[in-house]
Protein backbone atom coordinates (compact mmCIF):
# COMPACT_ATOMS: atom_id res chain seq x y z
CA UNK A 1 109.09 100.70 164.56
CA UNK A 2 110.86 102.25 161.18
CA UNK A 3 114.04 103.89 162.07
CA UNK A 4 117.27 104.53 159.44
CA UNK A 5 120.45 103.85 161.09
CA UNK A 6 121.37 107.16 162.96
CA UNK A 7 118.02 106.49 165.10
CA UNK A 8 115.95 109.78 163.49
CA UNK A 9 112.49 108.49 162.93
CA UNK A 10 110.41 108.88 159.67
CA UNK A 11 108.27 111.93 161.30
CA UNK A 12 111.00 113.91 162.20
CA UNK A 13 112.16 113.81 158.61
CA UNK A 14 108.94 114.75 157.03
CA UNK A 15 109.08 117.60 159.21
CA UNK A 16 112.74 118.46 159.23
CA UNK A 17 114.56 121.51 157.10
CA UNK A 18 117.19 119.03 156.02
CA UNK A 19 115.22 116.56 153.88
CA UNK A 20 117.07 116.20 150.96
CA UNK A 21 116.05 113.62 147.86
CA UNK A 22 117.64 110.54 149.33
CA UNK A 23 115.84 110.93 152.45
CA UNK A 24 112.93 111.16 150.41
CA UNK A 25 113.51 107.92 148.20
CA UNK A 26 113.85 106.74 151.89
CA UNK A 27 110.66 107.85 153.29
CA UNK A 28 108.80 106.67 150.05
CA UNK A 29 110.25 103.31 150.93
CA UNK A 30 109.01 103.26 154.62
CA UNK A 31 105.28 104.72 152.98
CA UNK A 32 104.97 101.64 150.60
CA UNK A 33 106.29 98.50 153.39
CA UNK A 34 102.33 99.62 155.08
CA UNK A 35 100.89 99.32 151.60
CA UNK A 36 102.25 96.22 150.36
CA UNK A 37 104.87 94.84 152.97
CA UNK A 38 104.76 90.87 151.22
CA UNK A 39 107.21 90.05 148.71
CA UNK A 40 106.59 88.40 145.07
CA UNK A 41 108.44 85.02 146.58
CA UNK A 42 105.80 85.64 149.76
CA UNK A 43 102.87 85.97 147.45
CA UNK A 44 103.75 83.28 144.67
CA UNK A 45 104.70 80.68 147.75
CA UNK A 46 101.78 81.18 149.77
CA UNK A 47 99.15 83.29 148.94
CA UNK A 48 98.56 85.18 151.94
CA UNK A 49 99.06 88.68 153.16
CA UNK A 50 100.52 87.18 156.38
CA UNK A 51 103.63 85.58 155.19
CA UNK A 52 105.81 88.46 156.84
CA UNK A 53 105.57 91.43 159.08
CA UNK A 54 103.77 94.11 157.80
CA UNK A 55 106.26 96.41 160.62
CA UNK A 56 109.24 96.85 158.02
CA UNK A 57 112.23 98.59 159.86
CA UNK A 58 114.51 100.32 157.47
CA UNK A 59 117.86 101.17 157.62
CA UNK A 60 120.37 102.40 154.57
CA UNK A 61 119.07 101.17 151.87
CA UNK A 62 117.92 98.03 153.40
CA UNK A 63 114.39 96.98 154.66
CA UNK A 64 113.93 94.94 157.70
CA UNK A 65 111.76 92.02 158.15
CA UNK A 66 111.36 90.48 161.64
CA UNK A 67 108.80 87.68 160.69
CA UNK A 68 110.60 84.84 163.51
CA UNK A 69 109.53 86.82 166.77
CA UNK A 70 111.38 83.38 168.88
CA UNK A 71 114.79 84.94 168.67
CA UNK A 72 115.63 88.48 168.93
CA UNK A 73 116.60 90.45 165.68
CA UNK A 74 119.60 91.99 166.20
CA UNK A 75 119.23 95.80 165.18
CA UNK A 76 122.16 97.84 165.90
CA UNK A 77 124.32 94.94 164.42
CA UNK A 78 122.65 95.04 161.28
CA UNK A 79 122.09 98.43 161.10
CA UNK A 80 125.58 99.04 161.44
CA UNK A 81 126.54 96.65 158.98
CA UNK A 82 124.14 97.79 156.39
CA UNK A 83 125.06 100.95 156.31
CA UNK A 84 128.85 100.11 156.14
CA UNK A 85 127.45 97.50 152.76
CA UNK A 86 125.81 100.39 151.30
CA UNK A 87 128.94 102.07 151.43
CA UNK A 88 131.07 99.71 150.18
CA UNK A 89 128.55 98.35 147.57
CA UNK A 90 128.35 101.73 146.39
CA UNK A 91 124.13 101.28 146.68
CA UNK A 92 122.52 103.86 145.11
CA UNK A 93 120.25 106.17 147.21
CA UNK A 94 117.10 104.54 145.84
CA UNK A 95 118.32 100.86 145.70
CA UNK A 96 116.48 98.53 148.46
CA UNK A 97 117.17 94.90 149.50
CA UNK A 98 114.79 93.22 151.56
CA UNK A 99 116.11 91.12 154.35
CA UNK A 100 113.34 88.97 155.95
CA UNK A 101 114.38 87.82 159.38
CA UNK A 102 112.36 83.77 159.68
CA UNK A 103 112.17 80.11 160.75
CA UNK A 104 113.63 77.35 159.39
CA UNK A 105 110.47 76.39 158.31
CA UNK A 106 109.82 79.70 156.07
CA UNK A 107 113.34 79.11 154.42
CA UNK A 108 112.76 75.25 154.15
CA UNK A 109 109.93 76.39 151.71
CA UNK A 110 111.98 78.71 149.61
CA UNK A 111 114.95 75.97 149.58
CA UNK A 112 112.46 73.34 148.07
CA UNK A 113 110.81 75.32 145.55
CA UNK A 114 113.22 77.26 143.67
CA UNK A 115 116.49 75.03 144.56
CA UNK A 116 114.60 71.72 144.63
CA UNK A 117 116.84 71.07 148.26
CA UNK A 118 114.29 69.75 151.15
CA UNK A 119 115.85 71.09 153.56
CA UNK A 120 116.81 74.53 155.96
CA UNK A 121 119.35 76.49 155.06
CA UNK A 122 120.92 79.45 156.90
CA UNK A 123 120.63 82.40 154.26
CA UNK A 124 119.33 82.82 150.54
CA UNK A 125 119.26 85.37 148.20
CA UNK A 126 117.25 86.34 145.03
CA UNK A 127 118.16 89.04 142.52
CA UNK A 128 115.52 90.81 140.86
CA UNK A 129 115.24 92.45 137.91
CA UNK A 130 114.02 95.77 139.34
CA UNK A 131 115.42 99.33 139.05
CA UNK A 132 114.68 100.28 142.48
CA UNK A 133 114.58 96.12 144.27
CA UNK A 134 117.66 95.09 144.06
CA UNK A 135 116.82 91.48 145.64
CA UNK A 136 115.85 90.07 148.96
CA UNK A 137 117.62 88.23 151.35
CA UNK A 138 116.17 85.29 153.55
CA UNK A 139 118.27 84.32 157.02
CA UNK A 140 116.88 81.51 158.59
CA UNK A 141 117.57 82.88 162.95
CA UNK A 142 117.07 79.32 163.96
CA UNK A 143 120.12 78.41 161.64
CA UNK A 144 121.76 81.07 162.38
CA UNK A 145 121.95 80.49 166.29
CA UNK A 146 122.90 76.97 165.76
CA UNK A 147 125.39 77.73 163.55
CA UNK A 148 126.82 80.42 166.03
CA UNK A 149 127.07 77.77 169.06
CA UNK A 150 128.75 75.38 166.41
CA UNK A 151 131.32 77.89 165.05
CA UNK A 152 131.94 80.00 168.37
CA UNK A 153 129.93 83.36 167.58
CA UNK A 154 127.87 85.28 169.44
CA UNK A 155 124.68 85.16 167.48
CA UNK A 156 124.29 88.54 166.61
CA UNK A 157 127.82 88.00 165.06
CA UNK A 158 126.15 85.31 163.04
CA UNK A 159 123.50 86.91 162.07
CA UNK A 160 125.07 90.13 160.66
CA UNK A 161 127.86 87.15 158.39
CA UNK A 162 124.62 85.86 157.40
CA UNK A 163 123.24 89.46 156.18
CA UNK A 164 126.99 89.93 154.70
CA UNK A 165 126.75 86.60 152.77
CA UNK A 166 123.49 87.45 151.23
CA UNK A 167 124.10 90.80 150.14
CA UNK A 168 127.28 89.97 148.51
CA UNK A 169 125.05 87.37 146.44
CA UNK A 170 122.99 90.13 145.59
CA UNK A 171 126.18 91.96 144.05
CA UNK A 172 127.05 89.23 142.30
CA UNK A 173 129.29 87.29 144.05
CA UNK A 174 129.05 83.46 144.10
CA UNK A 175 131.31 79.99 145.60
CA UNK A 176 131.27 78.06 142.78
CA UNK A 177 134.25 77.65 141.89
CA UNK A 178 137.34 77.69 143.63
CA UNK A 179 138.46 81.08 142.75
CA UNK A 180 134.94 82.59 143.20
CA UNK A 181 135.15 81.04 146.43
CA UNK A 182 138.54 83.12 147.38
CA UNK A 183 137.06 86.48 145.94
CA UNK A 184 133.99 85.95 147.73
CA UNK A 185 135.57 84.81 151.03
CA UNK A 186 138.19 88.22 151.26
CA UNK A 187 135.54 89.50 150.93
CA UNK A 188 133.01 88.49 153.47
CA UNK A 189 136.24 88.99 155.88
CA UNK A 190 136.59 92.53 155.10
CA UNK A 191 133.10 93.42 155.94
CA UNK A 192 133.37 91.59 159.01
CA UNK A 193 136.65 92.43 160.60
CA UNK A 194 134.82 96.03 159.66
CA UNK A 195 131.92 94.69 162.20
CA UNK A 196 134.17 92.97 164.36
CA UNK A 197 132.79 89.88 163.51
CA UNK A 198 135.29 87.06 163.20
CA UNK A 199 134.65 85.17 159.49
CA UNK A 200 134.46 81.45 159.97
């Protein structure tokens, strides 16, 4: 199902009086995840058209990926918290991020061949250089639930950090140094105190 976050679904705003150009950019958005719903990464890893879920959910200005079906995706979380990132990103009404929802094994892959690590990791993100694709955003849910158990989350909780983490990549945050680390951090805890997500 394709929804945007306050729940109206991409029929009703084709045929609603109110469809002004974001919604369109929007709607274009949803159109094109039928046509071509695999990423570049997807494509250049694997060379399939069934890397990920064809059944993009959208919401803001982000796209939705549920491409682990073992453990639930948490959509009101994220909804709520992408809309409150597009906000405070100041996204424009035709930027997109993809956020692809997998396995450990998916991001295991990703990890090895473009950060030469063999190993899972619990989110990743990759800029592009695209007008309209801002980047997309990997979360590993089988890191992210064992991370929540470790760190005392509920793993929706986890999940949505995860989503924060990425995005802020995306804007051009980073950890490596000490004081990118503190910017970055204040950060992260803004967003989710906003979500009522305790930072760890």
């Amino acid at each position: 199902m394709q929804y945007f976050a306050n729940g109206r679904m991409a029929t009703e705003i084709i045929t609603g009086s109110n469809c002004g150009m974001l919604q369109v950019f929007k709607l274009y958005y949803i159109q094109e995840i039928s046509v071509n719903p695999l990423s570049f990464l997807a494509r250049l890893l694997t060379g399939t058209r069934k890397w990920r879920s064809p059944n993009g959910e959208m919401t803001s200005n982000f796209r939705f990926f549920h491409d682990y079906k073992s453990l639930p995706m948490p959509r009101r979380r994220l909804a709520a918290m992408a809309a409150k990132l597009a906000r405070g990103e100041r996204l424009g009404g035709h930027t997109i991020i993809d956020v692809i929802l997998c396995s450990d094994y998916r991001i295991r892959l990703l990890n090895k061949r473009f950060r030469r690590k063999d190993r899972a990791t619990d989110v990743l993100a990759f800029p592009f250089n695209d007008r309209d694709l801002l980047g997309e955003i990997y979360i590993s849910l089988q890191r992210a639930a064992v991370q929540a158990r470790r760190y005392g989350l509920a793993y929706p909780q986890e999940v949505e950090r995860l989503l924060v983490h990425g995005a802020l990549h995306l804007r051009g945050y980073d950890h490596r140094t000490k004081q990118q680390r503190r910017r970055m951090e204040s950060r992260e805890r803004k967003y989710c105190a906003l979500g009522g997500t305790r930072a760890r």
